[in-house]
N, C-alpha and C. Protein backbone atom coordinates (compact mmCIF):
# COMPACT_ATOMS: atom_id res chain seq x y z
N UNK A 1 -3.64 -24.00 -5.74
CA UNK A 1 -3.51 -23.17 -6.91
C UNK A 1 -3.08 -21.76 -6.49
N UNK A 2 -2.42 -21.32 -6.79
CA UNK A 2 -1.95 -19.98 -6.92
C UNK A 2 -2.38 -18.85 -7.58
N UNK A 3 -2.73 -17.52 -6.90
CA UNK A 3 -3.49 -16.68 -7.18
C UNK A 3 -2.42 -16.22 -8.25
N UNK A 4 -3.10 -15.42 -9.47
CA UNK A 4 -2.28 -14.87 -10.35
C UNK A 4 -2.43 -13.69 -10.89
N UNK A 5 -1.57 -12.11 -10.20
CA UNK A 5 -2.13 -10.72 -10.11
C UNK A 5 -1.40 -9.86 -11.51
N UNK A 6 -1.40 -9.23 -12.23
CA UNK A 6 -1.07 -8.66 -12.96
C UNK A 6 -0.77 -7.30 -11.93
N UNK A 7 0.84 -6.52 -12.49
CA UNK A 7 1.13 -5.08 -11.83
C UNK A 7 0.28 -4.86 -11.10
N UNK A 8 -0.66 -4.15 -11.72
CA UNK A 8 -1.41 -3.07 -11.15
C UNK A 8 -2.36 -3.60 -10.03
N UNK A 9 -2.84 -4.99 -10.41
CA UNK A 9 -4.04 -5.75 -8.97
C UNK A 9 -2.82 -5.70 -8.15
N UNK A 10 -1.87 -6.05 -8.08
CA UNK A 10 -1.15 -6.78 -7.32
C UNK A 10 -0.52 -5.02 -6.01
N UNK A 11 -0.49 -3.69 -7.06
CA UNK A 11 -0.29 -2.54 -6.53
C UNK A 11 -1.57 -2.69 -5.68
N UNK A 12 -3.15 -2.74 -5.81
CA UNK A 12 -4.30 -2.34 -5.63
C UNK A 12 -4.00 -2.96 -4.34
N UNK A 13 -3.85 -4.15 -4.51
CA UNK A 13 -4.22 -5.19 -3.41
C UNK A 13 -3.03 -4.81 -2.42
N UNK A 14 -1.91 -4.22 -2.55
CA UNK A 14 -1.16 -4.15 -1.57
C UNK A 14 -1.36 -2.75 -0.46
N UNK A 15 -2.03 -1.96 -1.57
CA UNK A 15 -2.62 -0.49 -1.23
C UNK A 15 -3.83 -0.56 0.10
N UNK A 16 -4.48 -1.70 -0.35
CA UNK A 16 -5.80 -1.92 0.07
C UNK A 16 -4.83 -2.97 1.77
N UNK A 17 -4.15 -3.60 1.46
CA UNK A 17 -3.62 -4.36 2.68
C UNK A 17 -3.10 -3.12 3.76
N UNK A 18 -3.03 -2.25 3.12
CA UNK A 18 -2.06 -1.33 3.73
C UNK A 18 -2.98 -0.19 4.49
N UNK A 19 -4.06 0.62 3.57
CA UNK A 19 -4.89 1.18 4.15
C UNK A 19 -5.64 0.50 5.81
N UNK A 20 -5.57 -1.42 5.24
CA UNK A 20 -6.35 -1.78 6.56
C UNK A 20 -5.04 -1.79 7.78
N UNK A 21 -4.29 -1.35 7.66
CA UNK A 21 -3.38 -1.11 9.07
C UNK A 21 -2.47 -2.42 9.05
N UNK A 22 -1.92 -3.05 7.59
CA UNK A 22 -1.45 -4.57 7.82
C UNK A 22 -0.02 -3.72 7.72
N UNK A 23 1.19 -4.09 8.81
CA UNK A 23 2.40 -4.06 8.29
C UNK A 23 3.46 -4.52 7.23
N UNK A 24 4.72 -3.84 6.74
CA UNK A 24 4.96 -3.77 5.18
C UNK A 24 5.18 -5.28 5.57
N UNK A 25 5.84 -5.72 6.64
CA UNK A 25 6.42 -7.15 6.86
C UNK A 25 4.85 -7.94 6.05
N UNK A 26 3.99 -8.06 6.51
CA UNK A 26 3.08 -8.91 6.62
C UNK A 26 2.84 -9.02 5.41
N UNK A 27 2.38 -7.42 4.93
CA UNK A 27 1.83 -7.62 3.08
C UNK A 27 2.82 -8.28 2.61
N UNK A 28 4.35 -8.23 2.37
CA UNK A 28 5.17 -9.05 1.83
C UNK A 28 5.40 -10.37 1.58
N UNK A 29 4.98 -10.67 3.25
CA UNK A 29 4.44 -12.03 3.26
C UNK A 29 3.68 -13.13 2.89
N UNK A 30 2.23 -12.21 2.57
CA UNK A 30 0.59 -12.88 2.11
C UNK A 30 1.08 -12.55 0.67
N UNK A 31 1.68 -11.45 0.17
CA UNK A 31 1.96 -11.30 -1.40
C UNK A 31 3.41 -12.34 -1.88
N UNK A 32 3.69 -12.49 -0.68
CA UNK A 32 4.73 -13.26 -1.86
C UNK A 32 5.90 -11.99 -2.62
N UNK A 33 6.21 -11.27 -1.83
CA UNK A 33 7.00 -10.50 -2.60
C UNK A 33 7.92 -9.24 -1.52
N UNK A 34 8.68 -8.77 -1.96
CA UNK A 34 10.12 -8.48 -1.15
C UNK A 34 9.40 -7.44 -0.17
N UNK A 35 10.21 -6.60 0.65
CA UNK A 35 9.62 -5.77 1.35
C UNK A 35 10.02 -4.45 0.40
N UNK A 36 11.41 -4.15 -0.11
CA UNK A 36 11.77 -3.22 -1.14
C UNK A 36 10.78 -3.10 -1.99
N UNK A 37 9.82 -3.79 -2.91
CA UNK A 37 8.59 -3.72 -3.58
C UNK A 37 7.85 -3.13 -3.09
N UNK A 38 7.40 -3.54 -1.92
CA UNK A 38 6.13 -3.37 -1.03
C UNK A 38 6.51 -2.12 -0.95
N UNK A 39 7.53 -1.38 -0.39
CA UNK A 39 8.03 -0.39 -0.09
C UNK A 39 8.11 0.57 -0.95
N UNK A 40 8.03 0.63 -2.22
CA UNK A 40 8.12 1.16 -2.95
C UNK A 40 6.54 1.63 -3.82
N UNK A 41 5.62 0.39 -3.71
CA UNK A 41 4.32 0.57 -3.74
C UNK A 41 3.77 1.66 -2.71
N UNK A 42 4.18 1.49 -1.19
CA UNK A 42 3.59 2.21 -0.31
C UNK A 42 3.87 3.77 -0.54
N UNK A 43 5.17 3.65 -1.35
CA UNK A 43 5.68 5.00 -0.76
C UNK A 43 4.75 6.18 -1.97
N UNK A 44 4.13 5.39 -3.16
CA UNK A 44 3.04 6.30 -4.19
C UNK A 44 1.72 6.61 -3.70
N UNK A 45 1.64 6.17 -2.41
CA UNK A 45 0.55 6.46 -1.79
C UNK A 45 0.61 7.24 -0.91
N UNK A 46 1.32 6.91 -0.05
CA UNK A 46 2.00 8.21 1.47
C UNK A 46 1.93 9.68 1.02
N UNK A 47 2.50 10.48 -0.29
CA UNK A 47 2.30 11.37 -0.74
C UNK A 47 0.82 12.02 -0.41
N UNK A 48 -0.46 10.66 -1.21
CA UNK A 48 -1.26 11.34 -1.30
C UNK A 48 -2.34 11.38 -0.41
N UNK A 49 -1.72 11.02 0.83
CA UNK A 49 -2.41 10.71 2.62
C UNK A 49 -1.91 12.11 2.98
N UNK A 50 -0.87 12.37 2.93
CA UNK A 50 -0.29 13.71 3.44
C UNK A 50 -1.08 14.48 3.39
N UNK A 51 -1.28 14.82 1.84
CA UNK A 51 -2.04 15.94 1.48
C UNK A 51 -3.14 15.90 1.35
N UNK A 52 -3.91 14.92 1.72
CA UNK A 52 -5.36 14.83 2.42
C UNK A 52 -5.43 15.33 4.11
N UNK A 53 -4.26 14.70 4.71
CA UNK A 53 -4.56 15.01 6.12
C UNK A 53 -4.15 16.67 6.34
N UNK A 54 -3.23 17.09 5.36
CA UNK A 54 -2.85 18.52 5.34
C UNK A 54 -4.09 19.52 5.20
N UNK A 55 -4.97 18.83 4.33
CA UNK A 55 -6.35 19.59 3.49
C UNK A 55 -7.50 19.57 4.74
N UNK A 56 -7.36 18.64 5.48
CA UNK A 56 -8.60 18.43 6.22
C UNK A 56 -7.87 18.92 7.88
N UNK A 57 -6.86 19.31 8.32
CA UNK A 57 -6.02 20.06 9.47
C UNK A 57 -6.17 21.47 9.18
N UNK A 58 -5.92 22.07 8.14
CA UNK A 58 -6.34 23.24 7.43
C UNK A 58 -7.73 24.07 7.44
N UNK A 59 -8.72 22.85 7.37
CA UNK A 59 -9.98 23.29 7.37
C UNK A 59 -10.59 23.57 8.77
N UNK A 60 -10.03 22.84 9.89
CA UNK A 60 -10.33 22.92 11.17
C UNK A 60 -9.91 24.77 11.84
């Protein structure tokens, strides 16, 4: 049976693959879906890593 994610789980879950250190190849793979997607999911997150690691380099 086939898992069945609506948008946004399917963003969560790729977010969450990604935080654990899985490459875009791989998430694409276990998701079932292009790397351009994946890629495009990752890239609404990268923004907001930046400016966490910017905030906490700052404070040092």
């Amino acid at each position: 049976m086939a898992w069945v994610f609506n948008t946004e789980e399917k963003e969560q879950y790729a977010i969450q693959l990604y935080k654990e250190n899985r490459s875009i190849r791989d998430i694409a793979k276990l998701m079932h879906m292009s790397f351009r997607d994946i890629g495009i999911i990752i890239h609404k997150v990268k923004p907001k890593q930046r400016e966490k690691q910017n905030t906490l380099m700052s404070r040092k």
